[in-house]
N, C-alpha and C. Protein backbone atom coordinates (compact mmCIF):
# COMPACT_ATOMS: atom_id res chain seq x y z
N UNK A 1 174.41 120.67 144.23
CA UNK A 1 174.95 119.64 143.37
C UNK A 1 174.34 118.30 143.76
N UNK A 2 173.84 117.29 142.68
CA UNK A 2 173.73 115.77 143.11
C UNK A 2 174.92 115.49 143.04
N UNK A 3 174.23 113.67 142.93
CA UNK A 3 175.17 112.74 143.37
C UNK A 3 176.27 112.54 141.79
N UNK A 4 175.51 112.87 140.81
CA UNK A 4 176.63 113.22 140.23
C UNK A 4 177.39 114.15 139.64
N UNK A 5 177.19 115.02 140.51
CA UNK A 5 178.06 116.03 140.22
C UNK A 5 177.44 117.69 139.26
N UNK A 6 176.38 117.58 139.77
CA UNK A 6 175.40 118.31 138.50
C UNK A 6 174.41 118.94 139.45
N UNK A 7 174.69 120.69 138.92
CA UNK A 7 173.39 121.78 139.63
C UNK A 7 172.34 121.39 138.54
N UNK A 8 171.33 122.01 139.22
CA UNK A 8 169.88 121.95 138.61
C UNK A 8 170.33 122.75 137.10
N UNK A 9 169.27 122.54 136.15
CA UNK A 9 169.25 123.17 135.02
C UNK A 9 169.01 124.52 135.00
N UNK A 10 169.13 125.64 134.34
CA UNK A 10 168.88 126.89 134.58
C UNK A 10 168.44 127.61 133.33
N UNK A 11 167.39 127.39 132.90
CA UNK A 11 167.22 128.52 131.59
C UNK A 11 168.03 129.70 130.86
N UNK A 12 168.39 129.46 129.63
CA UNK A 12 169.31 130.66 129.26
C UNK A 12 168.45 131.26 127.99
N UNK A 13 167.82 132.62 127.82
CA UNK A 13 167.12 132.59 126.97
C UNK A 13 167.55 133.79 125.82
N UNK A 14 167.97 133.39 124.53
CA UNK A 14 167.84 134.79 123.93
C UNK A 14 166.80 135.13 122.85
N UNK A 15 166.04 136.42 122.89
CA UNK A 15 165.25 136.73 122.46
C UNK A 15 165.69 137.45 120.84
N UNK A 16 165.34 136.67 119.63
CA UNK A 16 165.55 137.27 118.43
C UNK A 16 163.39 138.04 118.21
N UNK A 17 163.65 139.38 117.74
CA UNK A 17 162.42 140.12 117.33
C UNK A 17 162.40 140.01 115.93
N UNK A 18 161.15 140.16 115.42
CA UNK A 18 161.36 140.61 113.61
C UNK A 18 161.86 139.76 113.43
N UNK A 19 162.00 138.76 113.65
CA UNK A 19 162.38 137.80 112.07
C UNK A 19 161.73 137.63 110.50
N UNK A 20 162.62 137.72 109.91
CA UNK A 20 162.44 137.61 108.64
C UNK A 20 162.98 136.95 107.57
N UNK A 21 161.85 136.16 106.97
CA UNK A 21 162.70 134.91 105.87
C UNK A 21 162.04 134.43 105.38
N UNK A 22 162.90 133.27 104.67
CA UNK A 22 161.72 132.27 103.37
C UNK A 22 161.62 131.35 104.54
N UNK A 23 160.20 130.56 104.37
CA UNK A 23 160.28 129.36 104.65
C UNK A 23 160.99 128.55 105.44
N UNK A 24 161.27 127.73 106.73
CA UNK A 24 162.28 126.68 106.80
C UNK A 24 163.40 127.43 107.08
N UNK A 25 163.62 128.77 107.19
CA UNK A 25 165.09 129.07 107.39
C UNK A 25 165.51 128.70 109.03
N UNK A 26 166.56 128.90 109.47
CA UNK A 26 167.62 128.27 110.70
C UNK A 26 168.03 129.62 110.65
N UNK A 27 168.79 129.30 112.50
CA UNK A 27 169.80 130.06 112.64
C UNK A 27 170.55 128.94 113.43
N UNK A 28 172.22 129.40 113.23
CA UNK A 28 173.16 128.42 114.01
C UNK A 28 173.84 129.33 114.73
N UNK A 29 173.66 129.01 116.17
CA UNK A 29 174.32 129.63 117.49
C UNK A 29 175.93 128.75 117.81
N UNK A 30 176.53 129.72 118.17
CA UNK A 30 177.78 129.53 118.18
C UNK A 30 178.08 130.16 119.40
N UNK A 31 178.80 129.30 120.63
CA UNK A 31 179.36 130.03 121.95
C UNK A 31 180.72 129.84 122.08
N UNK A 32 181.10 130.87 122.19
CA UNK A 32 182.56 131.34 122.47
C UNK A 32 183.03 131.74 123.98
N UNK A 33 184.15 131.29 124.39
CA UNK A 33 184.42 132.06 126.02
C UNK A 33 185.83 131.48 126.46
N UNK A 34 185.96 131.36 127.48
CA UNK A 34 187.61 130.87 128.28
C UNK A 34 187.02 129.43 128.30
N UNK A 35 187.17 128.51 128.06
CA UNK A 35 186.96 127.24 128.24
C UNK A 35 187.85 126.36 129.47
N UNK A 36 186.97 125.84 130.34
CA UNK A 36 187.54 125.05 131.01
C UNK A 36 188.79 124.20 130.84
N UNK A 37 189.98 124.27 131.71
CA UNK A 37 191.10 123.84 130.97
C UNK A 37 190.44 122.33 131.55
N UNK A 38 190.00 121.95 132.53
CA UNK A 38 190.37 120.48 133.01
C UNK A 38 188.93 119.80 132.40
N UNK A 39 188.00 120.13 131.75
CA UNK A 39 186.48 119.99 131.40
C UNK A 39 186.13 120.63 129.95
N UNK A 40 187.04 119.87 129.01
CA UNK A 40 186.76 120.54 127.41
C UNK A 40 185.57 120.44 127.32
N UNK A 41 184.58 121.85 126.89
CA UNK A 41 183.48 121.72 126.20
C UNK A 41 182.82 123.08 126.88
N UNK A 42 183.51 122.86 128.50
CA UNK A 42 183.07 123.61 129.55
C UNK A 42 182.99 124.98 129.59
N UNK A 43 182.61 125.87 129.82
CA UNK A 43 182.74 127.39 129.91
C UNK A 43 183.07 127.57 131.35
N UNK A 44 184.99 128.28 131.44
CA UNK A 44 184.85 128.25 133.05
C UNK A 44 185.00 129.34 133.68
N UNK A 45 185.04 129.59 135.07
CA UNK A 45 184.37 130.40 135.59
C UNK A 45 185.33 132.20 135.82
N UNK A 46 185.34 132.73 135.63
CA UNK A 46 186.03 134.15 135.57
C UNK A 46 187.11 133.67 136.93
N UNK A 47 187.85 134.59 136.86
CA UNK A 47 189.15 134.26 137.77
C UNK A 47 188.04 135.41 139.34
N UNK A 48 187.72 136.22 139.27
CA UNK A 48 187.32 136.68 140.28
C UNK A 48 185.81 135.97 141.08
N UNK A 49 185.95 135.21 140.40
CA UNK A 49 185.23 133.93 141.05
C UNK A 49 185.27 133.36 142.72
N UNK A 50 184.48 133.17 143.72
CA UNK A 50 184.69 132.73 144.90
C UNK A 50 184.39 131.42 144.83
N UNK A 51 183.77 130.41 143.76
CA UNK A 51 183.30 129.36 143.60
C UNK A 51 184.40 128.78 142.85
N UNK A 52 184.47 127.34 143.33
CA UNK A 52 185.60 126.68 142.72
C UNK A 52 185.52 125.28 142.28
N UNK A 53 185.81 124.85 141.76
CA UNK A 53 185.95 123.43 141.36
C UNK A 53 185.09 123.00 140.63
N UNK A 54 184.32 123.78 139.90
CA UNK A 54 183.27 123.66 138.66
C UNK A 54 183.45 124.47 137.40
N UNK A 55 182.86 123.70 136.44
CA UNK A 55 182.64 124.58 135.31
C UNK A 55 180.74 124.66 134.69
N UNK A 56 180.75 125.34 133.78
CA UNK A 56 179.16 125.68 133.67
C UNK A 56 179.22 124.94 131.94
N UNK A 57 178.00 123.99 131.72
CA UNK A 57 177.75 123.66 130.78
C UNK A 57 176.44 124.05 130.23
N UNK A 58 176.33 124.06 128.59
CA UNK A 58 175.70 124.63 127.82
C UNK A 58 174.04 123.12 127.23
N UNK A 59 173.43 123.45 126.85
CA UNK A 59 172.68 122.40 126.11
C UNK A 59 171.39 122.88 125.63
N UNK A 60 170.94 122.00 124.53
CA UNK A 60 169.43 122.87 124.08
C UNK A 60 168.69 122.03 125.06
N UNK A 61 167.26 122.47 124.86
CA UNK A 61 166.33 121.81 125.69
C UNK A 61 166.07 120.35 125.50
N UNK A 62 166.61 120.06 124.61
CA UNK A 62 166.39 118.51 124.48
C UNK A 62 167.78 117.59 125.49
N UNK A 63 168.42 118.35 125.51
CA UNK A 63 169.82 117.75 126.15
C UNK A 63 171.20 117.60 125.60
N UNK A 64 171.23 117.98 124.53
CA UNK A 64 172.26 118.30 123.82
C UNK A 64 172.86 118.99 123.93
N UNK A 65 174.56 118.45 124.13
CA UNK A 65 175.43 119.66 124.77
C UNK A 65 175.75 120.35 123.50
N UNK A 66 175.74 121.53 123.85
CA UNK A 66 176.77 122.28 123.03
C UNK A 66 178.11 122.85 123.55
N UNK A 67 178.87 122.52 122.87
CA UNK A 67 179.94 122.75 123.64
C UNK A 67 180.48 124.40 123.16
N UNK A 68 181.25 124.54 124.29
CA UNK A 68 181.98 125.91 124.46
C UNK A 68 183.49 126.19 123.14
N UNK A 69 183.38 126.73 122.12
CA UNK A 69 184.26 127.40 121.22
C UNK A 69 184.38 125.96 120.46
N UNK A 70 182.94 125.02 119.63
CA UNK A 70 182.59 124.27 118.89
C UNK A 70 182.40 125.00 117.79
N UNK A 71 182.82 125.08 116.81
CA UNK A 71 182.11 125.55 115.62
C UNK A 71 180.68 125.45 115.45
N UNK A 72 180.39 123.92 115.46
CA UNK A 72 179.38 123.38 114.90
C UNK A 72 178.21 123.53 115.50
N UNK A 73 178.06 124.34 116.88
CA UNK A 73 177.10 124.99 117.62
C UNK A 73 176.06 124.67 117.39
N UNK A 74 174.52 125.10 117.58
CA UNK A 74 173.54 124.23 117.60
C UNK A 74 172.61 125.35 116.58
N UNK A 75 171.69 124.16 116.17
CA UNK A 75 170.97 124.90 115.19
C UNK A 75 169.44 125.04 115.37
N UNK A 76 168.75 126.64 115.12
CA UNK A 76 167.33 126.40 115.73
C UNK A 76 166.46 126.53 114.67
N UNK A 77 165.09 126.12 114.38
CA UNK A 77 164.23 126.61 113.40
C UNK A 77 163.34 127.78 113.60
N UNK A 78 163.31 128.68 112.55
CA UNK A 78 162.72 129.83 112.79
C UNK A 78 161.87 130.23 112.25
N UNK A 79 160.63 131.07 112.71
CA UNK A 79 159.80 131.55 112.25
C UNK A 79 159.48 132.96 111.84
N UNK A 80 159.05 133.48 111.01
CA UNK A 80 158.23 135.00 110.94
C UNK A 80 157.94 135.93 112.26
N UNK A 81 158.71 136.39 112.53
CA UNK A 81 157.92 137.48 114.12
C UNK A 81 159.42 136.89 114.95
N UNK A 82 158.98 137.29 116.42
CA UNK A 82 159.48 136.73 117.64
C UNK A 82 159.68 135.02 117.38
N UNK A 83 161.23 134.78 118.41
CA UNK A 83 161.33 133.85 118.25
C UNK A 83 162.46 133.98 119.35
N UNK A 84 162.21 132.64 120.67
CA UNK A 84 163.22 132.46 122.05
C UNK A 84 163.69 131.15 121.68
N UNK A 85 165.42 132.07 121.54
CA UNK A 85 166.13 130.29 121.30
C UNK A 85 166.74 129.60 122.93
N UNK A 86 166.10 128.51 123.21
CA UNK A 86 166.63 127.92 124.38
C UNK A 86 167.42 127.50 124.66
N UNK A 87 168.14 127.57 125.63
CA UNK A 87 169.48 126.77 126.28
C UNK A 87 169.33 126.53 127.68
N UNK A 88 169.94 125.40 128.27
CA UNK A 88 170.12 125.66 129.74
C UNK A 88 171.47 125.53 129.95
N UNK A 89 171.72 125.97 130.92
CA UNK A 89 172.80 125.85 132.05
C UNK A 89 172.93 125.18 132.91
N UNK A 90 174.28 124.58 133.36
CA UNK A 90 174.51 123.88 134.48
C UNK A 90 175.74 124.10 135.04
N UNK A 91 176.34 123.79 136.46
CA UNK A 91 177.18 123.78 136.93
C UNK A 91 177.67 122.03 137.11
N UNK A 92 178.90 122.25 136.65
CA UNK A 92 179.57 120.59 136.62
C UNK A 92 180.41 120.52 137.46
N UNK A 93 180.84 119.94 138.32
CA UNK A 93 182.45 119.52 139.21
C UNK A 93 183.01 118.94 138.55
N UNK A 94 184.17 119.19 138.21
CA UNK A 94 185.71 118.80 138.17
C UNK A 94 185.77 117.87 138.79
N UNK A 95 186.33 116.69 137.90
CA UNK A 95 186.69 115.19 138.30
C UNK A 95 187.96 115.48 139.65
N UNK A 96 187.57 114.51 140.51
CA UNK A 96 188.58 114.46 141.64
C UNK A 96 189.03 115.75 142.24
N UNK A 97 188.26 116.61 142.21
CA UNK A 97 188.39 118.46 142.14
C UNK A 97 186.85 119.13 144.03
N UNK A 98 187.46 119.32 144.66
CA UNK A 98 186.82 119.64 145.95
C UNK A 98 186.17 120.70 145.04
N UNK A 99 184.91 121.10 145.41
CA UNK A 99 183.93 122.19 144.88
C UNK A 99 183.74 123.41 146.38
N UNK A 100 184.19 124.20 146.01
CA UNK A 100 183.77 125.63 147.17
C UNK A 100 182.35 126.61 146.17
N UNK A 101 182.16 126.43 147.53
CA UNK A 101 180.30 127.10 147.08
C UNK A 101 181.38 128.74 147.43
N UNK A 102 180.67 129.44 146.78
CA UNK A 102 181.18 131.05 146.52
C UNK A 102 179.81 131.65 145.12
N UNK A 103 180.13 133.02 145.35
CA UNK A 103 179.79 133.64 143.80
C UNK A 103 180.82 133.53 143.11
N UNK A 104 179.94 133.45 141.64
CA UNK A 104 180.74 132.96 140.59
C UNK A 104 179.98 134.13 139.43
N UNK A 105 180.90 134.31 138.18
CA UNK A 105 180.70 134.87 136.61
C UNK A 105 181.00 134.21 136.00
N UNK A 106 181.04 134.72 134.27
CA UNK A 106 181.69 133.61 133.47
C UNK A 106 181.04 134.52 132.48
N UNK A 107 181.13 134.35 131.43
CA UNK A 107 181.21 135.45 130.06
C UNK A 107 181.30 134.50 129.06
N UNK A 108 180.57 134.54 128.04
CA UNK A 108 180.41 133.55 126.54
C UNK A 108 180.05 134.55 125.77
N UNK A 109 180.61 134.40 124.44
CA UNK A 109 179.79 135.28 123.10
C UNK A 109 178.81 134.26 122.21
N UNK A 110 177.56 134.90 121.74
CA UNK A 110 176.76 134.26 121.31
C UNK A 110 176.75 134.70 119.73
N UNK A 111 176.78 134.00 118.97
CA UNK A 111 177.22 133.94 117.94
C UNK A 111 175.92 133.65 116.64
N UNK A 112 175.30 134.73 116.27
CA UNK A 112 173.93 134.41 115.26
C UNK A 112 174.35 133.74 113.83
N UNK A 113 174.17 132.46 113.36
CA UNK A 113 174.45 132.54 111.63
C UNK A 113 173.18 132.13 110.77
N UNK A 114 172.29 133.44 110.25
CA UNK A 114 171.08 133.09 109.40
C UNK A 114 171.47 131.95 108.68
N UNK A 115 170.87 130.56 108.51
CA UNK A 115 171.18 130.02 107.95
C UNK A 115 169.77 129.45 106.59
């Protein structure tokens, strides 16, 4: 963790094959999971967790959060063939919240809408 409160970024990648469409089409990703009660937006960490006092945040590569059980989820442009939609990951601390280093899980549904 830095100084403010933030693990390194971590690549999250999912791989769509075969795509197929007109022109210009999108898809809008949508993440679903247990959301951090003390860190809205947050995805937090499974109860059998040894790590504590953080939650894990979502964002495209530009830096844009997406938040955790947002509707409005993020939207990618797509092409003909293969196509890797990016996200990273991070680990956040909990305001005024001691952080214990441990292993940690956490579970999100990823949500495709051809758009």
């Amino acid at each position: 963790m830095n100084v403010a409160g933030q693990s390194a970024r971590v690549p999250v990648v999912f791989k769509l094959k075969d795509c197929k469409g007109p022109a210009g089409y999108n898809v809008k990703v949508t993440l679903t999971g247990v959301e951090d009660s003390e860190q809205p937006g947050f995805l937090a960490l499974d109860t059998s967790s040894t790590a504590q006092g953080v939650g894990i945040g979502m964002e495209k590569t530009d830096g844009m959060q997406v938040a955790i059980n947002n509707t409005n989820g993020a939207t990618f442009a797509l092409t003909n063939g293969n196509n890797d939609i990016n996200f990273r990951a991070w680990l956040q601390a909990k305001s005024g919240r001691d952080v214990t280093i441990g292993e940690f899980t956490a579970s999100l549904t990823a949500t495709f809408e051809y758009i």
